[in-house]
C-alpha atoms as a PDB file:
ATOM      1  CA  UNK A   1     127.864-210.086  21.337  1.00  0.00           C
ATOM      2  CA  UNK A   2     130.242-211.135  23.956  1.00  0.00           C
ATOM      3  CA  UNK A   3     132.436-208.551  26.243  1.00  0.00           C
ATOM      4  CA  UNK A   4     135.414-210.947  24.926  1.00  0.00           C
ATOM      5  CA  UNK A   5     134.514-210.736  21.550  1.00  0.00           C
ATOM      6  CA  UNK A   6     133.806-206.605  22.115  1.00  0.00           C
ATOM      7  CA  UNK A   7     137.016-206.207  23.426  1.00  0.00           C
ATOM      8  CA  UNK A   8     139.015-207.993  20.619  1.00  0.00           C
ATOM      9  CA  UNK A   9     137.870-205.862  18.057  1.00  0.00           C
ATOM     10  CA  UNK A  10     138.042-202.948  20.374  1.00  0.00           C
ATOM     11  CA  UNK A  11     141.813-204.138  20.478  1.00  0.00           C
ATOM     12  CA  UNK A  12     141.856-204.636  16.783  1.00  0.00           C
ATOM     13  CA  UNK A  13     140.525-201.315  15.899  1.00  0.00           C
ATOM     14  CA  UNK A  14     143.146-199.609  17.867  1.00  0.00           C
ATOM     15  CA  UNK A  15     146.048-201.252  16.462  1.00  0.00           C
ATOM     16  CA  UNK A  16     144.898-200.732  13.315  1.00  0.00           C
ATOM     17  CA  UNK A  17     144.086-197.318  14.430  1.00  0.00           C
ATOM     18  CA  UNK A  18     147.829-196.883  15.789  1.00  0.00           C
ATOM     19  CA  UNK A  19     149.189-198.825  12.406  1.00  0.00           C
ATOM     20  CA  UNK A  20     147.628-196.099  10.472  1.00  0.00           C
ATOM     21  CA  UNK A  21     148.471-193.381  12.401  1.00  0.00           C
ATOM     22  CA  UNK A  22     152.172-194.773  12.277  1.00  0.00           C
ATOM     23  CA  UNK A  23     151.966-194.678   8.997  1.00  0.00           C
ATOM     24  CA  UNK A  24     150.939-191.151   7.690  1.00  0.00           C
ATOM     25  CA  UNK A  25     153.284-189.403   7.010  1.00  0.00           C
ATOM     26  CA  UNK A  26     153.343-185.944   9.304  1.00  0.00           C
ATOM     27  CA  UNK A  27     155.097-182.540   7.552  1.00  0.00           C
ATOM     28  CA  UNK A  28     158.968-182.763   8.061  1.00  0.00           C
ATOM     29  CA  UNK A  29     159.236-186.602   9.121  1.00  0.00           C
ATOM     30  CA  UNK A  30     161.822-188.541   7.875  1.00  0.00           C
ATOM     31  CA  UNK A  31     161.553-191.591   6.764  1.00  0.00           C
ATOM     32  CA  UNK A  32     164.401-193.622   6.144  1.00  0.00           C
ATOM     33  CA  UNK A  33     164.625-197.056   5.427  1.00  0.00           C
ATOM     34  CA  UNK A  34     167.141-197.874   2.464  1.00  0.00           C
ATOM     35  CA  UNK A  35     164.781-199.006  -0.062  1.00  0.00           C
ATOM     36  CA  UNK A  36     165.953-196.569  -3.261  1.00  0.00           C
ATOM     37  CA  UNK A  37     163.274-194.071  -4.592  1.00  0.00           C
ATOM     38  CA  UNK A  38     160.084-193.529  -2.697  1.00  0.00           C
ATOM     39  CA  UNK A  39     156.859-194.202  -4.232  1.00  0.00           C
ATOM     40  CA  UNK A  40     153.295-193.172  -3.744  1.00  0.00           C
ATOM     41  CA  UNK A  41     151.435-189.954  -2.532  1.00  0.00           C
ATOM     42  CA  UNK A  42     153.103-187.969   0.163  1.00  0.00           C
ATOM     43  CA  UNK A  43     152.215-185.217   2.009  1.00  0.00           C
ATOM     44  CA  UNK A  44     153.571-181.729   0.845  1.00  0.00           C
ATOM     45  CA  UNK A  45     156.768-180.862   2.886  1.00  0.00           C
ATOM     46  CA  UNK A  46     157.419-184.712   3.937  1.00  0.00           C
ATOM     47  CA  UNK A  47     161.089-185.930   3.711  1.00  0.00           C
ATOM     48  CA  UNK A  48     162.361-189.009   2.421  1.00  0.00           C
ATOM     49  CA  UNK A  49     166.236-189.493   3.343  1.00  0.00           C
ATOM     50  CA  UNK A  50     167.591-192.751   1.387  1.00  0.00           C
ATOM     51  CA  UNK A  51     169.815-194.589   4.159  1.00  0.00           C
ATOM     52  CA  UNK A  52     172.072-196.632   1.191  1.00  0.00           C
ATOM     53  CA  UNK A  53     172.431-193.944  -1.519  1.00  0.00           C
ATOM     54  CA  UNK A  54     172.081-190.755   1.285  1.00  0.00           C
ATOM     55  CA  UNK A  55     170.105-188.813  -1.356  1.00  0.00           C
ATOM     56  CA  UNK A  56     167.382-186.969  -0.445  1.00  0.00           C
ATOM     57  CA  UNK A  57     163.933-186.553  -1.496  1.00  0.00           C
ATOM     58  CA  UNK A  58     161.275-183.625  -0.746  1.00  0.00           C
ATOM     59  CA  UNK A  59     157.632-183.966  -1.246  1.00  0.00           C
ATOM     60  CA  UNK A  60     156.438-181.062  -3.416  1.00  0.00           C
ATOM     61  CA  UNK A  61     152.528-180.606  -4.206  1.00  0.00           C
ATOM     62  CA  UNK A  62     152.023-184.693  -4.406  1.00  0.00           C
ATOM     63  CA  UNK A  63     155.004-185.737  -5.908  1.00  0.00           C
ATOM     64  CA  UNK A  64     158.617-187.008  -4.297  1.00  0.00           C
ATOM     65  CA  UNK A  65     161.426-184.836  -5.960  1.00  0.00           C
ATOM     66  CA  UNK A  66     165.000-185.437  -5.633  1.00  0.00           C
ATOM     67  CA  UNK A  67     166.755-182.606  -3.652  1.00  0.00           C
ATOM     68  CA  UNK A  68     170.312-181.469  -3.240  1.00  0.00           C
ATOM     69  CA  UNK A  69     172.334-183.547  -0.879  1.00  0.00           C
ATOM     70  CA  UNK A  70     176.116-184.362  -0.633  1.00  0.00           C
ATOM     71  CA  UNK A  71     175.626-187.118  -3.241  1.00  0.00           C
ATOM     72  CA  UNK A  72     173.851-185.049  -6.166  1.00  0.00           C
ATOM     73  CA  UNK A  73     173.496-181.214  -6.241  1.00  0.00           C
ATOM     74  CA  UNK A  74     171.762-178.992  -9.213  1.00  0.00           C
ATOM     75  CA  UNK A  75     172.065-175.312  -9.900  1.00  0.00           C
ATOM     76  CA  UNK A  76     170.290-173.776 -12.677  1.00  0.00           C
ATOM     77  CA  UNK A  77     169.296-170.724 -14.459  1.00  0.00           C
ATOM     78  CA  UNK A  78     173.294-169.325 -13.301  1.00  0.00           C
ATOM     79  CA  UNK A  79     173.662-166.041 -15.468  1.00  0.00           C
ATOM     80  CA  UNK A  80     175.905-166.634 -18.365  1.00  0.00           C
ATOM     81  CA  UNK A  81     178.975-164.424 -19.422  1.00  0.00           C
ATOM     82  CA  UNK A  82     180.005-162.140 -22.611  1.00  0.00           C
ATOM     83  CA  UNK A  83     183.182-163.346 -24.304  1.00  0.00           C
ATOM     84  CA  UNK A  84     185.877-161.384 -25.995  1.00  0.00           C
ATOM     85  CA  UNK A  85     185.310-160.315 -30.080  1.00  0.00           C
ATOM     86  CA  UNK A  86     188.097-162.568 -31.191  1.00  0.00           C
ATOM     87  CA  UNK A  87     187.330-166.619 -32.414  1.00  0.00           C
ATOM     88  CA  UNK A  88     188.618-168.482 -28.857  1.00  0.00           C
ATOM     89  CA  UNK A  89     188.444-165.372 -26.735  1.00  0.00           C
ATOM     90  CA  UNK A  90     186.612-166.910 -23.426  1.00  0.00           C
ATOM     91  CA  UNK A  91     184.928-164.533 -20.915  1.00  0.00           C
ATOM     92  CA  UNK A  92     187.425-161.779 -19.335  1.00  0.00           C
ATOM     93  CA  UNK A  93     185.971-163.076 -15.905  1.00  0.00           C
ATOM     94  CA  UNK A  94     184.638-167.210 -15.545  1.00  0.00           C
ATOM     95  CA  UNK A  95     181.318-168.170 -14.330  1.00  0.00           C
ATOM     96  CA  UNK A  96     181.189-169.135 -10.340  1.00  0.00           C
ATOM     97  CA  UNK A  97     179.030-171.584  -9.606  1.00  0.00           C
ATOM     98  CA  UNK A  98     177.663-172.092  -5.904  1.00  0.00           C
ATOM     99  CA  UNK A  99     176.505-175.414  -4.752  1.00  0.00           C
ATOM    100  CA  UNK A 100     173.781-175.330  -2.109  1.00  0.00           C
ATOM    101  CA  UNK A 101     175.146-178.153  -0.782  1.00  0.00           C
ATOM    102  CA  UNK A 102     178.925-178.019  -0.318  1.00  0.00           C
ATOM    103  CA  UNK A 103     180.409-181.472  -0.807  1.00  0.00           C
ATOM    104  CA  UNK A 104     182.564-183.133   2.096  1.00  0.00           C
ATOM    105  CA  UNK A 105     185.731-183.062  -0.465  1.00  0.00           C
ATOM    106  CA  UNK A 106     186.313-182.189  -4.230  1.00  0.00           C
ATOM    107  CA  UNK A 107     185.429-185.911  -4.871  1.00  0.00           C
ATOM    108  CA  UNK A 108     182.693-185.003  -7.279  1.00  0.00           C
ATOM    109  CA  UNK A 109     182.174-185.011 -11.245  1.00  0.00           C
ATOM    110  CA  UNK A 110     180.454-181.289 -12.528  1.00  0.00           C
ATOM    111  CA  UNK A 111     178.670-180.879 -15.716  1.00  0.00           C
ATOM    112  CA  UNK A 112     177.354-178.148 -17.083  1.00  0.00           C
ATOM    113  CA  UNK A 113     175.756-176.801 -19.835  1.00  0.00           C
ATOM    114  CA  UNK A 114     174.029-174.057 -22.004  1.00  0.00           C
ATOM    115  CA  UNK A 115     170.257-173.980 -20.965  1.00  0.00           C
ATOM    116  CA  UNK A 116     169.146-170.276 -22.354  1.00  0.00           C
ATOM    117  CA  UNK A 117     169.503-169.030 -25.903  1.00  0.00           C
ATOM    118  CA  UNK A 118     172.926-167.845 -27.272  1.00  0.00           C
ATOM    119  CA  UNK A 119     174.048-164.730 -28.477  1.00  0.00           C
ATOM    120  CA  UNK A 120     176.159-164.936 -31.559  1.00  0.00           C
ATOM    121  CA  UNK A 121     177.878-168.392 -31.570  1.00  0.00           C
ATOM    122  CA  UNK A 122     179.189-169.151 -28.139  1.00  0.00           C
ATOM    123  CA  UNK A 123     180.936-172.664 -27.756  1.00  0.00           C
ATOM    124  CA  UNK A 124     180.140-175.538 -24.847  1.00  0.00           C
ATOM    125  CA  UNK A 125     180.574-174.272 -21.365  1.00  0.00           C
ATOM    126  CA  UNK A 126     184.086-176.087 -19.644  1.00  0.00           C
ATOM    127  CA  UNK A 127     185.364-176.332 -16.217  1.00  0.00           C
ATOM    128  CA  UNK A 128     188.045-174.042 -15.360  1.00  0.00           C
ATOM    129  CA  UNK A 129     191.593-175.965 -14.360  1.00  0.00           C
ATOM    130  CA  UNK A 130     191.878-175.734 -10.327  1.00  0.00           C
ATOM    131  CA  UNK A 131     188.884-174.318 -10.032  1.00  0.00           C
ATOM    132  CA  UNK A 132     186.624-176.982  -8.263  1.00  0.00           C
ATOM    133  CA  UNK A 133     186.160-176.464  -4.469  1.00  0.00           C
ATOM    134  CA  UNK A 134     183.692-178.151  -2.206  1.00  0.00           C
ATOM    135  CA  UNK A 135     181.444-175.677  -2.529  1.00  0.00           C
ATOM    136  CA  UNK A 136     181.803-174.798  -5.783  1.00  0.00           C
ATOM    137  CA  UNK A 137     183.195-174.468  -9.828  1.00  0.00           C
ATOM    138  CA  UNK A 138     183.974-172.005 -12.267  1.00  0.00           C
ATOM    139  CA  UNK A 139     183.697-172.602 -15.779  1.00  0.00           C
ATOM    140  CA  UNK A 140     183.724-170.704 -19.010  1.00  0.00           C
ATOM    141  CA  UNK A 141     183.505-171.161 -22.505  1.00  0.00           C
ATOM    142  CA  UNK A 142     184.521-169.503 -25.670  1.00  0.00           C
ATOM    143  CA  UNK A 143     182.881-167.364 -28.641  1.00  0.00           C
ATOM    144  CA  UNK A 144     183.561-169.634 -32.360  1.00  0.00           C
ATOM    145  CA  UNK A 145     183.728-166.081 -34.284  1.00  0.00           C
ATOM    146  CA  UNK A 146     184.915-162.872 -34.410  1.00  0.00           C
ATOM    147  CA  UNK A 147     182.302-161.516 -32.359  1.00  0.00           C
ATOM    148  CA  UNK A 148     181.117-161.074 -28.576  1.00  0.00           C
ATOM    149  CA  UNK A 149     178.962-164.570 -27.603  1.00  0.00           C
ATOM    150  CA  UNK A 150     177.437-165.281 -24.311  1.00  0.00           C
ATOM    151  CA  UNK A 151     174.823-168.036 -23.060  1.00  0.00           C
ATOM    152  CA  UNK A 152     171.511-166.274 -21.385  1.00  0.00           C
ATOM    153  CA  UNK A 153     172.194-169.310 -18.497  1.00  0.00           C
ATOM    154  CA  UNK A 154     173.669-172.275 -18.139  1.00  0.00           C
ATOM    155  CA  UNK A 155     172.679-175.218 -15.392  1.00  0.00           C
ATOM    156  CA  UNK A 156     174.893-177.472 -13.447  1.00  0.00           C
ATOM    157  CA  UNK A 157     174.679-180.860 -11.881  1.00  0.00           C
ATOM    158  CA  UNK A 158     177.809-182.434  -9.753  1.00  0.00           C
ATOM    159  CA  UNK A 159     177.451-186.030  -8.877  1.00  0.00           C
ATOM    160  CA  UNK A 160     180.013-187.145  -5.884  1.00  0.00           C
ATOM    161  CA  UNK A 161     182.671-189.901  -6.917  1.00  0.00           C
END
């Protein structure tokens, strides 16, 4: 073999050496390039950070998982409260609700809803008028009967407008 043609694929084997290494994704790199939802296997503790939408994505085990950000934040499992023992009666004291993400403004539409079992027959979990910060809600709900009710937890997702 030739020294030219030795040194071409020594050339070529590096820069597919360096394309590769490029590539590979290292433990808390971010890649960013405005292409939506990433796809493929990752490398636990990777990063994905969405330059078009700004949502985030964290790769857990082998799999990409969406992650709080200022765009889309979840809370769940938030201890739910007792309510009085007349039909209507709402909790003496709402439910606070902490994002782990504040939002830049108030911007954002919160649901919420009942994800543990009930006691008695509590009613849908609402958000409580002038409550909603940038960091976060309160919200309540009421008992349908003449008894105490309460949700074991309820979980949360605000999407910003």
């Amino acid at each position: 073999m030739s020294q030219r043609i030795v040194k071409i694929l020594f050339v070529a084997v590096v820069l597919l050496f360096g394309f590769a290494v490029g590539r590979t994704q290292q433990v808390g790199t971010v890649l960013t390039n405005g292409n939506g939802v990433p796809s493929g296997a990752c490398v636990s503790g990777s990063i994905y950070a969405d330059s078009s939408s700004g949502w985030q994505y964290t790769c857990k085990g082998s799999l990409w998982q969406l992650g709080a950000t200022q765009a889309m934040v979840f809370k769940r499992g938030i201890a739910g409260c007792t309510t009085g023992i007349i039909a209507t009666n709402p909790c003496a004291t709402p439910i606070t609700v902490t994002w782990s993400v504040a939002f830049p403004d108030t911007n954002y539409t919160p649901v919420c809803w009942p994800s543990g079992a009930p006691s008695n027959e509590p009613l849908a979990p609402y958000l409580v008028a002038g409550s909603k910060l940038a960091g976060s809600i309160q919200v309540n709900y009421q008992t349908a009967i003449a008894l105490s009710s309460s949700w074991s937890t309820i979980d949360c997702v605000a999407i910003h407008d």
